[in-house]
PDB file of N, CA and C in Angstrom:
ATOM      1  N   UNK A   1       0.840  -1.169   0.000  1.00  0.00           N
ATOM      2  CA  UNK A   1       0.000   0.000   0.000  1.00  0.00           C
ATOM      3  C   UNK A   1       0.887   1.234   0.000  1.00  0.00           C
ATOM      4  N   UNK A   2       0.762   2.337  -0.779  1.00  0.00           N
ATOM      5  CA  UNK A   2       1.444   3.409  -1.331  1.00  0.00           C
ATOM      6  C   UNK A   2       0.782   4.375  -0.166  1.00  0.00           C
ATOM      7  N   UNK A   3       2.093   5.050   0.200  1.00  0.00           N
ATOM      8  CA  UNK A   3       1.588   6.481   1.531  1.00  0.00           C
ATOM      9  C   UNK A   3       1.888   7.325   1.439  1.00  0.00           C
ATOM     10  N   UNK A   4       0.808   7.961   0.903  1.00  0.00           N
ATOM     11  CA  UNK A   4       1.268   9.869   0.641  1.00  0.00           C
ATOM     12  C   UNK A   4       1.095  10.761   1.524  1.00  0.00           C
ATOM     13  N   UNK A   5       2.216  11.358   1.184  1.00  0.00           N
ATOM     14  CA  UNK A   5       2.739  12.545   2.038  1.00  0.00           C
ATOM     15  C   UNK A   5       2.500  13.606   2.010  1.00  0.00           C
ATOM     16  N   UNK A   6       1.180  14.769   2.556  1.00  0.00           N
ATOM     17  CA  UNK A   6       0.700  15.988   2.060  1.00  0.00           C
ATOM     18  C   UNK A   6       1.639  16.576   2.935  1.00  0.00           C
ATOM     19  N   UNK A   7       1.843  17.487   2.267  1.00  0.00           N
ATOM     20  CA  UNK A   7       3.064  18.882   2.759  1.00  0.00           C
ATOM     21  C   UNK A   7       1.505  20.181   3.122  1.00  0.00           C
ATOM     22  N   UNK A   8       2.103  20.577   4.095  1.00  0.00           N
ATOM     23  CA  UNK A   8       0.962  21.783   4.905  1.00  0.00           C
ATOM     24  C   UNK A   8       1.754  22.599   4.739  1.00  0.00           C
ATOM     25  N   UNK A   9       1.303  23.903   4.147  1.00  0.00           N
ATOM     26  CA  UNK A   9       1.753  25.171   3.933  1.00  0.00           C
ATOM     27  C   UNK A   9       1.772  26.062   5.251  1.00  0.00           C
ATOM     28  N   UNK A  10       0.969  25.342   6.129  1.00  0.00           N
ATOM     29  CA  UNK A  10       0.706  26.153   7.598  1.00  0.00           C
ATOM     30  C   UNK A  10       1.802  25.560   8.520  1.00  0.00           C
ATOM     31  N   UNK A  11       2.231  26.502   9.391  1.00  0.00           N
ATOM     32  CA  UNK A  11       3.567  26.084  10.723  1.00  0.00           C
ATOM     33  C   UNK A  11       2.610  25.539  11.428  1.00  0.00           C
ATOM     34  N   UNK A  12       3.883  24.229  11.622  1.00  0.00           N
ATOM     35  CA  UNK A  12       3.923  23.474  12.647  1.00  0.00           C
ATOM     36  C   UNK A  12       3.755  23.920  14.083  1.00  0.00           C
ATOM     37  N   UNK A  13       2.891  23.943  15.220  1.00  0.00           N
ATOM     38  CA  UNK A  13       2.573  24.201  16.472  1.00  0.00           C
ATOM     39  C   UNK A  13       4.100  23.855  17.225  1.00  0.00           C
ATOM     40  N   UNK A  14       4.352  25.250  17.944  1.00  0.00           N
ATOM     41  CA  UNK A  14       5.683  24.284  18.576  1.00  0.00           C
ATOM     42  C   UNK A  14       5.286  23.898  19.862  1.00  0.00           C
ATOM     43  N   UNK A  15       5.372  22.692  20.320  1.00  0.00           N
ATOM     44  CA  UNK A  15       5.236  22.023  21.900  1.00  0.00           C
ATOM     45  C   UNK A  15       6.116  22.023  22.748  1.00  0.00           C
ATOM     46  N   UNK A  16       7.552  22.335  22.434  1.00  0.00           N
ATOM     47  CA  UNK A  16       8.092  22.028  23.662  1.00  0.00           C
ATOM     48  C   UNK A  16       8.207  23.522  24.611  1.00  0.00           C
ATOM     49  N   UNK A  17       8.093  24.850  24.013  1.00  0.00           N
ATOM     50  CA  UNK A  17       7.862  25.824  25.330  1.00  0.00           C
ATOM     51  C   UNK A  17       6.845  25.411  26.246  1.00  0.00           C
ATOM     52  N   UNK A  18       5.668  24.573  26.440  1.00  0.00           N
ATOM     53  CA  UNK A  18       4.688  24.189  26.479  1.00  0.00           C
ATOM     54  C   UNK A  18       5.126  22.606  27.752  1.00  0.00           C
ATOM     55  N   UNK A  19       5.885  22.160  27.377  1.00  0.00           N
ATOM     56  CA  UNK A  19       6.382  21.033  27.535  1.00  0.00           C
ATOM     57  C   UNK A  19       7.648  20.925  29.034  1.00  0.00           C
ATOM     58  N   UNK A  20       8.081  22.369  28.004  1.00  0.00           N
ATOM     59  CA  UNK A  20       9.632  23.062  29.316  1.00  0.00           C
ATOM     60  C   UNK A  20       9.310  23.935  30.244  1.00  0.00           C
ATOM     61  N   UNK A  21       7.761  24.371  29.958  1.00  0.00           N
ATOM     62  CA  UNK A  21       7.020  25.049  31.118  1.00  0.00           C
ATOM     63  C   UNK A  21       7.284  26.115  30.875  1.00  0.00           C
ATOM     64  N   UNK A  22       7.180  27.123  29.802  1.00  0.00           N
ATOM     65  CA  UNK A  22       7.912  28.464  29.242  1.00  0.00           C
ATOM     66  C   UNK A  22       6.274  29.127  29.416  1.00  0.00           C
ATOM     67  N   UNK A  23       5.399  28.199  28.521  1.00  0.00           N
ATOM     68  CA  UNK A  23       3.854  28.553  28.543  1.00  0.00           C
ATOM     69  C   UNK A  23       2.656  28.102  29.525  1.00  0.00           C
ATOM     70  N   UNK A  24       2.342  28.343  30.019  1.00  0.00           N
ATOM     71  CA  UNK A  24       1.086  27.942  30.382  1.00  0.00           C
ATOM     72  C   UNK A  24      -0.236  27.358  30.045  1.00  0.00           C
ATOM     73  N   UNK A  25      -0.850  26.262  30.161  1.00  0.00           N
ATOM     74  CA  UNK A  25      -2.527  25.585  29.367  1.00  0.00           C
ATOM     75  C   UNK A  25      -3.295  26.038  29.903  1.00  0.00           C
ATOM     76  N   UNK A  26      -4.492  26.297  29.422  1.00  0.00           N
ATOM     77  CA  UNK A  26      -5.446  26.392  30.400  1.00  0.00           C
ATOM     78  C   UNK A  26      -6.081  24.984  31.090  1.00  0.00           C
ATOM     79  N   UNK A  27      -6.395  24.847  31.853  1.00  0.00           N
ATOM     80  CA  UNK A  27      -7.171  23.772  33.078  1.00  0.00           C
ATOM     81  C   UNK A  27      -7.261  22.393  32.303  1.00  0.00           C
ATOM     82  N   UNK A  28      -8.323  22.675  30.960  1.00  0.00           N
ATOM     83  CA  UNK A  28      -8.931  21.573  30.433  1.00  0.00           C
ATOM     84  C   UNK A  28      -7.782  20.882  29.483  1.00  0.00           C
ATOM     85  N   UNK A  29      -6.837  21.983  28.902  1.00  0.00           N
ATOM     86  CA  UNK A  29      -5.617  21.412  28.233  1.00  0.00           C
ATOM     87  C   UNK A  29      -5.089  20.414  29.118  1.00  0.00           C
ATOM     88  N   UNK A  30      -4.541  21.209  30.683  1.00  0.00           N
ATOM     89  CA  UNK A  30      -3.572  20.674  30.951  1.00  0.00           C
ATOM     90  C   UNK A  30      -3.794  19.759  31.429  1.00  0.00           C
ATOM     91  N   UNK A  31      -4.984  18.765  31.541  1.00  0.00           N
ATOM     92  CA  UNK A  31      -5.648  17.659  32.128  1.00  0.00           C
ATOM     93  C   UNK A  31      -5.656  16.784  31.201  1.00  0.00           C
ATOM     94  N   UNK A  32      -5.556  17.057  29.685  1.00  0.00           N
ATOM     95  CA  UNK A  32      -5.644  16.350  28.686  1.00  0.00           C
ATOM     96  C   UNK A  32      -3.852  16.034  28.376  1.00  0.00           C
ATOM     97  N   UNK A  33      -3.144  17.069  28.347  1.00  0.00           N
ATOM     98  CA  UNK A  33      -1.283  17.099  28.698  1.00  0.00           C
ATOM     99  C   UNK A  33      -1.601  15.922  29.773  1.00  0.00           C
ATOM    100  N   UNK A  34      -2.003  16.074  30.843  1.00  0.00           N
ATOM    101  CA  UNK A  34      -1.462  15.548  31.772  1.00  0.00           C
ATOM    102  C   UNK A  34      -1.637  13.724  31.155  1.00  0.00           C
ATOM    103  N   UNK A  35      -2.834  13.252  30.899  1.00  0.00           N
ATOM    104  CA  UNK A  35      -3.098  12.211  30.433  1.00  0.00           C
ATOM    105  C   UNK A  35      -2.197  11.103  29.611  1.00  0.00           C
ATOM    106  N   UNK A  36      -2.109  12.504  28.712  1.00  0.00           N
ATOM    107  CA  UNK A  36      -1.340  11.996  27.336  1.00  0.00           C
ATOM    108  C   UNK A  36       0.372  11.791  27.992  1.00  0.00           C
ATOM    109  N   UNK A  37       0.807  12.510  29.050  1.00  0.00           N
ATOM    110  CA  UNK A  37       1.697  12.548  29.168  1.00  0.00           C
ATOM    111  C   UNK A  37       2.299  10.766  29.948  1.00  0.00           C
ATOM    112  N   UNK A  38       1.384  10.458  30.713  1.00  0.00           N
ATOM    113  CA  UNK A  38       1.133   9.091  31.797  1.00  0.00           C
ATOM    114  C   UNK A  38       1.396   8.522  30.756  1.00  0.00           C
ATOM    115  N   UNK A  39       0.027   8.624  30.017  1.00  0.00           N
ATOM    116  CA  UNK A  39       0.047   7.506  28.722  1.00  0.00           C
ATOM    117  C   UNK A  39       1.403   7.163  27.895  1.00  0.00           C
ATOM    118  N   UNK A  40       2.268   8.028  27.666  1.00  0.00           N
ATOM    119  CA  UNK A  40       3.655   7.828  27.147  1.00  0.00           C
ATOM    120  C   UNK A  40       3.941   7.217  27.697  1.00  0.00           C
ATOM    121  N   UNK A  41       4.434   7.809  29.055  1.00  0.00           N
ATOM    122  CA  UNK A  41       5.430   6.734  29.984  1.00  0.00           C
ATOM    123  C   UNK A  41       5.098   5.250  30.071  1.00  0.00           C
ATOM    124  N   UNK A  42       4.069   4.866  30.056  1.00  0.00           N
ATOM    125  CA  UNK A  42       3.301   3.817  29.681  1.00  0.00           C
ATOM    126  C   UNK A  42       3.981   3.097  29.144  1.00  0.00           C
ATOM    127  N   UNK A  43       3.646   3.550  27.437  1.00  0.00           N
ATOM    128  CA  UNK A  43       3.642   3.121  25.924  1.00  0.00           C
ATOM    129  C   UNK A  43       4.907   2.549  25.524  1.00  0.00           C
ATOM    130  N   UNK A  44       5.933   4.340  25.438  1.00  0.00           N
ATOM    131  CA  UNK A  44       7.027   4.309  24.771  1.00  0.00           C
ATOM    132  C   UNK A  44       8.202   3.883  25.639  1.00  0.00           C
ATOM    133  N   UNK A  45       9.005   3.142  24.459  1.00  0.00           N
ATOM    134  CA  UNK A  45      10.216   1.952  25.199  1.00  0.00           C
ATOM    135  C   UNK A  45      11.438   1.938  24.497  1.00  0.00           C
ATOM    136  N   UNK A  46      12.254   1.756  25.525  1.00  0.00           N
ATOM    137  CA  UNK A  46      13.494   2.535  24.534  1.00  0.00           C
ATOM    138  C   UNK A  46      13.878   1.662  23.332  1.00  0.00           C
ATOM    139  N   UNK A  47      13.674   0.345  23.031  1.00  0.00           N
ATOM    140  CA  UNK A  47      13.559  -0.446  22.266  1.00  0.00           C
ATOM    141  C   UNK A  47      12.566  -0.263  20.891  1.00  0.00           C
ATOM    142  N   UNK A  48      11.835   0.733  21.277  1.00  0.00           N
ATOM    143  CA  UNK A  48      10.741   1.019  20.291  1.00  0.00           C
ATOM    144  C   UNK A  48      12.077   1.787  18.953  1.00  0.00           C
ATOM    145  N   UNK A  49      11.037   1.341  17.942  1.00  0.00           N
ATOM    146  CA  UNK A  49      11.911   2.408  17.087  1.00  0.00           C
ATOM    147  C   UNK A  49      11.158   3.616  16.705  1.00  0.00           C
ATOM    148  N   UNK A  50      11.926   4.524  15.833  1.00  0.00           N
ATOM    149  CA  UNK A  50      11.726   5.815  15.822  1.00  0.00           C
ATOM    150  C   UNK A  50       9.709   5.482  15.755  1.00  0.00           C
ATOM    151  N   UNK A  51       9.521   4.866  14.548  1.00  0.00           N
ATOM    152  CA  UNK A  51       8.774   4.901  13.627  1.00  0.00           C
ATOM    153  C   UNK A  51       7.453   4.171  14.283  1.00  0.00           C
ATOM    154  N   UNK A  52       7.786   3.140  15.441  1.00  0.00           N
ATOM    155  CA  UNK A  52       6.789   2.815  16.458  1.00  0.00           C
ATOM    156  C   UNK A  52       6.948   3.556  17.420  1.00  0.00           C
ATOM    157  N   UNK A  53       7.569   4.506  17.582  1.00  0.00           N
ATOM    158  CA  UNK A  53       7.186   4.971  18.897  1.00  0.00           C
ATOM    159  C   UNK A  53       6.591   6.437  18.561  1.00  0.00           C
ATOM    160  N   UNK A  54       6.840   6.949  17.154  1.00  0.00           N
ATOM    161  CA  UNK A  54       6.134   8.500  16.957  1.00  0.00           C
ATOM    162  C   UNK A  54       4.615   7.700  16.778  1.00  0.00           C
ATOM    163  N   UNK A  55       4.196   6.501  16.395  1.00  0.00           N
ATOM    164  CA  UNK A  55       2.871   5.971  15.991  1.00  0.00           C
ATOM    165  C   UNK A  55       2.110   6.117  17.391  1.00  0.00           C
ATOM    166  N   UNK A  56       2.732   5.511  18.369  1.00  0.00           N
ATOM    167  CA  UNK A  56       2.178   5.246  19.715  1.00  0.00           C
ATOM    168  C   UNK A  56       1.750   6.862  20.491  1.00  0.00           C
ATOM    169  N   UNK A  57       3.225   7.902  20.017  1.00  0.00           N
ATOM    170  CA  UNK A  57       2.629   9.347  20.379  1.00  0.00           C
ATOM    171  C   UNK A  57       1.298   9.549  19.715  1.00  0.00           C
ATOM    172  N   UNK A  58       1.438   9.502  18.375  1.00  0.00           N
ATOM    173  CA  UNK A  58       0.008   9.890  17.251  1.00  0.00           C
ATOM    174  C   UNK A  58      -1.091   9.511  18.326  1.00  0.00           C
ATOM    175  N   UNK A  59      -1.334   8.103  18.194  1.00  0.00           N
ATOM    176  CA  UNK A  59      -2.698   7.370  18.573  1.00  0.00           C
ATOM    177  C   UNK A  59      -2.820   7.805  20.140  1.00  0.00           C
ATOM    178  N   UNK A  60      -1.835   7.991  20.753  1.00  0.00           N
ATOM    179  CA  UNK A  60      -2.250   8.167  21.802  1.00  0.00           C
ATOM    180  C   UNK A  60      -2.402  10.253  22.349  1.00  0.00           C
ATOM    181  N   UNK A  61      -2.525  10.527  21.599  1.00  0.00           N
ATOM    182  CA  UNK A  61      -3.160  11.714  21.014  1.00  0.00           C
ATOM    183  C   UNK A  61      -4.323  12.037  20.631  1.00  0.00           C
ATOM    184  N   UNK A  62      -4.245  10.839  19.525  1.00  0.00           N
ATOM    185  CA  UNK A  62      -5.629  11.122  19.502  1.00  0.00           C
ATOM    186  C   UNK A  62      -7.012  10.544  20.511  1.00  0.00           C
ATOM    187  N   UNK A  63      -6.473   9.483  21.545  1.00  0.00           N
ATOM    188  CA  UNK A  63      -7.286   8.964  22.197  1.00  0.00           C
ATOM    189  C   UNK A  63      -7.591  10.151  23.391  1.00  0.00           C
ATOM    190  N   UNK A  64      -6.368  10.566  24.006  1.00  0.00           N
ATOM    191  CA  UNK A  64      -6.751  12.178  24.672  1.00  0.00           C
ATOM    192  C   UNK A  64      -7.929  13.063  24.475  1.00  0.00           C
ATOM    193  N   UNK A  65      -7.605  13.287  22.729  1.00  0.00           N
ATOM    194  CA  UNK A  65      -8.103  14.296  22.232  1.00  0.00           C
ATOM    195  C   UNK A  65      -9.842  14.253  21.888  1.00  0.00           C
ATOM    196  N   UNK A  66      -9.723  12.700  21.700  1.00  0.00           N
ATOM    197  CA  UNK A  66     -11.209  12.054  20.907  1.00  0.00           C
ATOM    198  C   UNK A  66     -11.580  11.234  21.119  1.00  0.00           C
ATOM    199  N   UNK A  67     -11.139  10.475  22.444  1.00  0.00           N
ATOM    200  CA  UNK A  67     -11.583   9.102  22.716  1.00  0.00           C
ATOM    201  C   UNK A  67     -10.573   8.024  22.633  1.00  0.00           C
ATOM    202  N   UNK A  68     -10.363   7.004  23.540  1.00  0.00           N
ATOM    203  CA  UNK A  68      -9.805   5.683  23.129  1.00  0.00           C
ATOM    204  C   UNK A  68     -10.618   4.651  21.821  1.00  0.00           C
ATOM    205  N   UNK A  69     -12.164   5.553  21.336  1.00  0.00           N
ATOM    206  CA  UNK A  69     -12.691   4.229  20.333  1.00  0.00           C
ATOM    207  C   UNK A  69     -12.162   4.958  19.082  1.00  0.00           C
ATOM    208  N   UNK A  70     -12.048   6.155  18.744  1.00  0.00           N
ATOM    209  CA  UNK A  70     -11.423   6.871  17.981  1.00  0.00           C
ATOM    210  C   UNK A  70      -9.880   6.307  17.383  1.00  0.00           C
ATOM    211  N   UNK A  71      -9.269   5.924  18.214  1.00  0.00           N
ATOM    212  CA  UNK A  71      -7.369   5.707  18.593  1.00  0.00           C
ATOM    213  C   UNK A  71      -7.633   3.978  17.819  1.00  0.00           C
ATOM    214  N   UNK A  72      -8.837   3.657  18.511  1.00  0.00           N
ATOM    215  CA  UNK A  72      -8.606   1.921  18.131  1.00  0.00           C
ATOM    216  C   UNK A  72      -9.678   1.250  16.955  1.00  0.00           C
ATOM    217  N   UNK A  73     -10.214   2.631  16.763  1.00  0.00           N
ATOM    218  CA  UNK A  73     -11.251   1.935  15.479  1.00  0.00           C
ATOM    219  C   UNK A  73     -10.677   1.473  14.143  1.00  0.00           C
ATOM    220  N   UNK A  74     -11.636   0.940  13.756  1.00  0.00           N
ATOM    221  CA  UNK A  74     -10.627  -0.151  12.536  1.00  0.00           C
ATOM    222  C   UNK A  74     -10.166   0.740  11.453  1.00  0.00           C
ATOM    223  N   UNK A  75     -10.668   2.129  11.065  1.00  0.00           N
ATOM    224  CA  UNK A  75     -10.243   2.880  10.106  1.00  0.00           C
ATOM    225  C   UNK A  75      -8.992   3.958  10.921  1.00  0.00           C
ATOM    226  N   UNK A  76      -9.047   3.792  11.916  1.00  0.00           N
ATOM    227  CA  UNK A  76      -8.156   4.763  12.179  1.00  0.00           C
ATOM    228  C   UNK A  76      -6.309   4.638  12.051  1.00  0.00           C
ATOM    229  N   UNK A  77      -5.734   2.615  11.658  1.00  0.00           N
ATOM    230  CA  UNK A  77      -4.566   2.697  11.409  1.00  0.00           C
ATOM    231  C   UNK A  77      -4.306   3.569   9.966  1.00  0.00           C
ATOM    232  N   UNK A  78      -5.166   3.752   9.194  1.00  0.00           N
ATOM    233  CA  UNK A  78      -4.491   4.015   7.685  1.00  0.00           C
ATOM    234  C   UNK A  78      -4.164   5.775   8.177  1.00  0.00           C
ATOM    235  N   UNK A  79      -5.080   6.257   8.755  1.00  0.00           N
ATOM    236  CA  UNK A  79      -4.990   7.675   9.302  1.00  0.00           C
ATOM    237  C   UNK A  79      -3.998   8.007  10.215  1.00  0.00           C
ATOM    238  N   UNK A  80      -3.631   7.280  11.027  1.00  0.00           N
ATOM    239  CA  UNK A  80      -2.581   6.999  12.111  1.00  0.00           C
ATOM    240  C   UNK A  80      -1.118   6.886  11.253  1.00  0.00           C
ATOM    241  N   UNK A  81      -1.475   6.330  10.013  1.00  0.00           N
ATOM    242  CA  UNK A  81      -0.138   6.181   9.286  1.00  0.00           C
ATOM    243  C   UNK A  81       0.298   7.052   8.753  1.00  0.00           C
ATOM    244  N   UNK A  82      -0.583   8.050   7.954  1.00  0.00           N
ATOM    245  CA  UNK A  82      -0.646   9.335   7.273  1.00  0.00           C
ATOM    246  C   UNK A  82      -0.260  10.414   7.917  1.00  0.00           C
ATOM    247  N   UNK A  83      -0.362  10.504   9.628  1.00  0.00           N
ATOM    248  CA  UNK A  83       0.353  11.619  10.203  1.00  0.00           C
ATOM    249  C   UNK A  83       1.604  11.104  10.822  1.00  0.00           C
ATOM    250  N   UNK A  84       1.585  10.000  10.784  1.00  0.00           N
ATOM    251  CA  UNK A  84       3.419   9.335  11.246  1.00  0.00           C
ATOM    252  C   UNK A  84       3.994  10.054   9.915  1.00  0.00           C
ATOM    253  N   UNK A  85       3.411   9.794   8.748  1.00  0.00           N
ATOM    254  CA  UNK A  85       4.366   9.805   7.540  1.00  0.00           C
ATOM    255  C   UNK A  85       4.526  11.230   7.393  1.00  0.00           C
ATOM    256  N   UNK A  86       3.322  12.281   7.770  1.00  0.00           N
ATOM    257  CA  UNK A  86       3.973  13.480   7.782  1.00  0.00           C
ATOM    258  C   UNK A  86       4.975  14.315   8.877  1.00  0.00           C
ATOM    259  N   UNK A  87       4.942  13.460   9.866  1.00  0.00           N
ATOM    260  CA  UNK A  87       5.850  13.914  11.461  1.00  0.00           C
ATOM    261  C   UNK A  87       6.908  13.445  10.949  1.00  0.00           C
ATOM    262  N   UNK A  88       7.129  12.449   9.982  1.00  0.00           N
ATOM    263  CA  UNK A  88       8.551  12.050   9.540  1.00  0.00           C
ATOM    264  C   UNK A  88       9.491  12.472   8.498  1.00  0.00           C
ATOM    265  N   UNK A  89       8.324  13.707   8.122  1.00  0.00           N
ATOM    266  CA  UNK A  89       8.679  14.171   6.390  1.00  0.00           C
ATOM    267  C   UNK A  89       8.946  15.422   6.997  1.00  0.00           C
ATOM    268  N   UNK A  90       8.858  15.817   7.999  1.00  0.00           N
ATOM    269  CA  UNK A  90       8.618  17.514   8.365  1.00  0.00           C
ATOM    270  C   UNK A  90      10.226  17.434   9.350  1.00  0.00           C
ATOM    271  N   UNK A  91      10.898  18.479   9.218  1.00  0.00           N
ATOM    272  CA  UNK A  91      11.937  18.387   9.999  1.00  0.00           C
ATOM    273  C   UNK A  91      11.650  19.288  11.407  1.00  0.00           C
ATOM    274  N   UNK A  92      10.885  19.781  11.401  1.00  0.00           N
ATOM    275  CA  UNK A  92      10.626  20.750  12.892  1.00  0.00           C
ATOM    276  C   UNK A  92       9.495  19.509  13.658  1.00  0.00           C
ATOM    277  N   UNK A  93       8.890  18.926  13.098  1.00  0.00           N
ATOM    278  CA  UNK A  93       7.549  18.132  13.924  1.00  0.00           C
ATOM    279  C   UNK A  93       8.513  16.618  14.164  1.00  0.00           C
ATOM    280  N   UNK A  94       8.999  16.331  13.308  1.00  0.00           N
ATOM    281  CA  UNK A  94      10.526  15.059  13.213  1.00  0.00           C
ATOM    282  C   UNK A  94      10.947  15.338  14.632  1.00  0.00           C
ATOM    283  N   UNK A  95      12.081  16.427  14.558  1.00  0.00           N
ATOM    284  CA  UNK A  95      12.685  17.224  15.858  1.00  0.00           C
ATOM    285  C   UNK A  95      11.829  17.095  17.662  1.00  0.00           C
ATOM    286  N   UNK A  96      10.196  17.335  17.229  1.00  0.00           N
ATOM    287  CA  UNK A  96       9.843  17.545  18.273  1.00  0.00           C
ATOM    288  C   UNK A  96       8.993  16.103  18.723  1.00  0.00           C
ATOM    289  N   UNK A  97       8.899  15.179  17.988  1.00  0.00           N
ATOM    290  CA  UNK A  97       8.467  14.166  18.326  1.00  0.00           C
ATOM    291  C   UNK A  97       9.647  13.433  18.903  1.00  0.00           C
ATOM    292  N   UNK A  98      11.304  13.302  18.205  1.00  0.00           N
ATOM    293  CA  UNK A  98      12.395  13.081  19.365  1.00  0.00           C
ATOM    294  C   UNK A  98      12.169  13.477  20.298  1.00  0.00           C
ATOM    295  N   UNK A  99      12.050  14.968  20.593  1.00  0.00           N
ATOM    296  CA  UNK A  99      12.044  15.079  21.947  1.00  0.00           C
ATOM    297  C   UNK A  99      11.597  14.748  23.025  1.00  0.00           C
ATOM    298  N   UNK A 100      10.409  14.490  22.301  1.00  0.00           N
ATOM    299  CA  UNK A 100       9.061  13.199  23.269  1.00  0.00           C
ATOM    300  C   UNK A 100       9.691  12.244  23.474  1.00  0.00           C
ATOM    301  N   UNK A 101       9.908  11.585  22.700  1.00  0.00           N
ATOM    302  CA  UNK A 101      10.706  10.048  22.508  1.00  0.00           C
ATOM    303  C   UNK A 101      11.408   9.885  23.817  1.00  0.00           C
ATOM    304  N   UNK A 102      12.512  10.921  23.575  1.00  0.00           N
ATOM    305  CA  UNK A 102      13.279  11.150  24.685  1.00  0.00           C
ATOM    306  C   UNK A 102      13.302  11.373  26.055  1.00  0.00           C
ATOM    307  N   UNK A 103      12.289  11.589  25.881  1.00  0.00           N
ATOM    308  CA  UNK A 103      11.883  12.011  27.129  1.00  0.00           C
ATOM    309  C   UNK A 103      10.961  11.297  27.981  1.00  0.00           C
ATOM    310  N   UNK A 104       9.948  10.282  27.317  1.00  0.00           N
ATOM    311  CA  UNK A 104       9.346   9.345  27.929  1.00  0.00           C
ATOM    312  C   UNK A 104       9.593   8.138  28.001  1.00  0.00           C
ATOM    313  N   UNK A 105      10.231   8.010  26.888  1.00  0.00           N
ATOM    314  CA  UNK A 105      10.884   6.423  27.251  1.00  0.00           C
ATOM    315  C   UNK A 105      11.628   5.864  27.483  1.00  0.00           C
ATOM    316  N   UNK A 106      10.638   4.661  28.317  1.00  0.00           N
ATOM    317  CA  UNK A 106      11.156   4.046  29.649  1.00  0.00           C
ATOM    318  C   UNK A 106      12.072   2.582  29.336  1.00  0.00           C
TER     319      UNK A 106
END
């Protein structure tokens, strides 16, 4: 199966001022941060590779964001694949998904 790569003309959100505590969330963000953040430590393993462990950030993003039936429904790997493939094509979102990496796994 062939995976295309849409290029976004719009900047990338940066997370880690956010992350290094530079910014502040409001309440409902930072409860959803907080989640997603457990959930890493969880997930990601230093054994993981790049490419399973930015997947495991994705999905577990989106389960934060939209639900765990969202993260595990049967259409959601091809979609799950499509933003790995663009976090991997982008060198600033590349950059900041290491840093996750790095930082959560255990």
């Amino acid at each position: 199966m062939e995976q295309k790569v849409i290029e976004s003309t719009s900047q990338p959100i940066e997370i880690l001022p956010y992350m290094l505590g530079k910014r502040k969330l409001k309440n409902k963000e930072a409860s959803k941060i907080d989640i997603f953040e457990k959930g890493l430590q969880n997930e990601i393993k230093k054994t993981d590779t790049i490419n399973s462990a930015i997947t495991k950030i994705v999905r577990m993003a989106l389960a934060c964001e939209y639900g765990a039936a969202l993260a595990k429904s049967k259409g959601a790997d091809q979609m799950i694949n499509a933003i790995v493939a663009g976090i991997l094509s982008d060198q600033d979102l590349r950059k900041q998904a290491l840093f996750i990496i790095d930082r959560f796994a255990a």
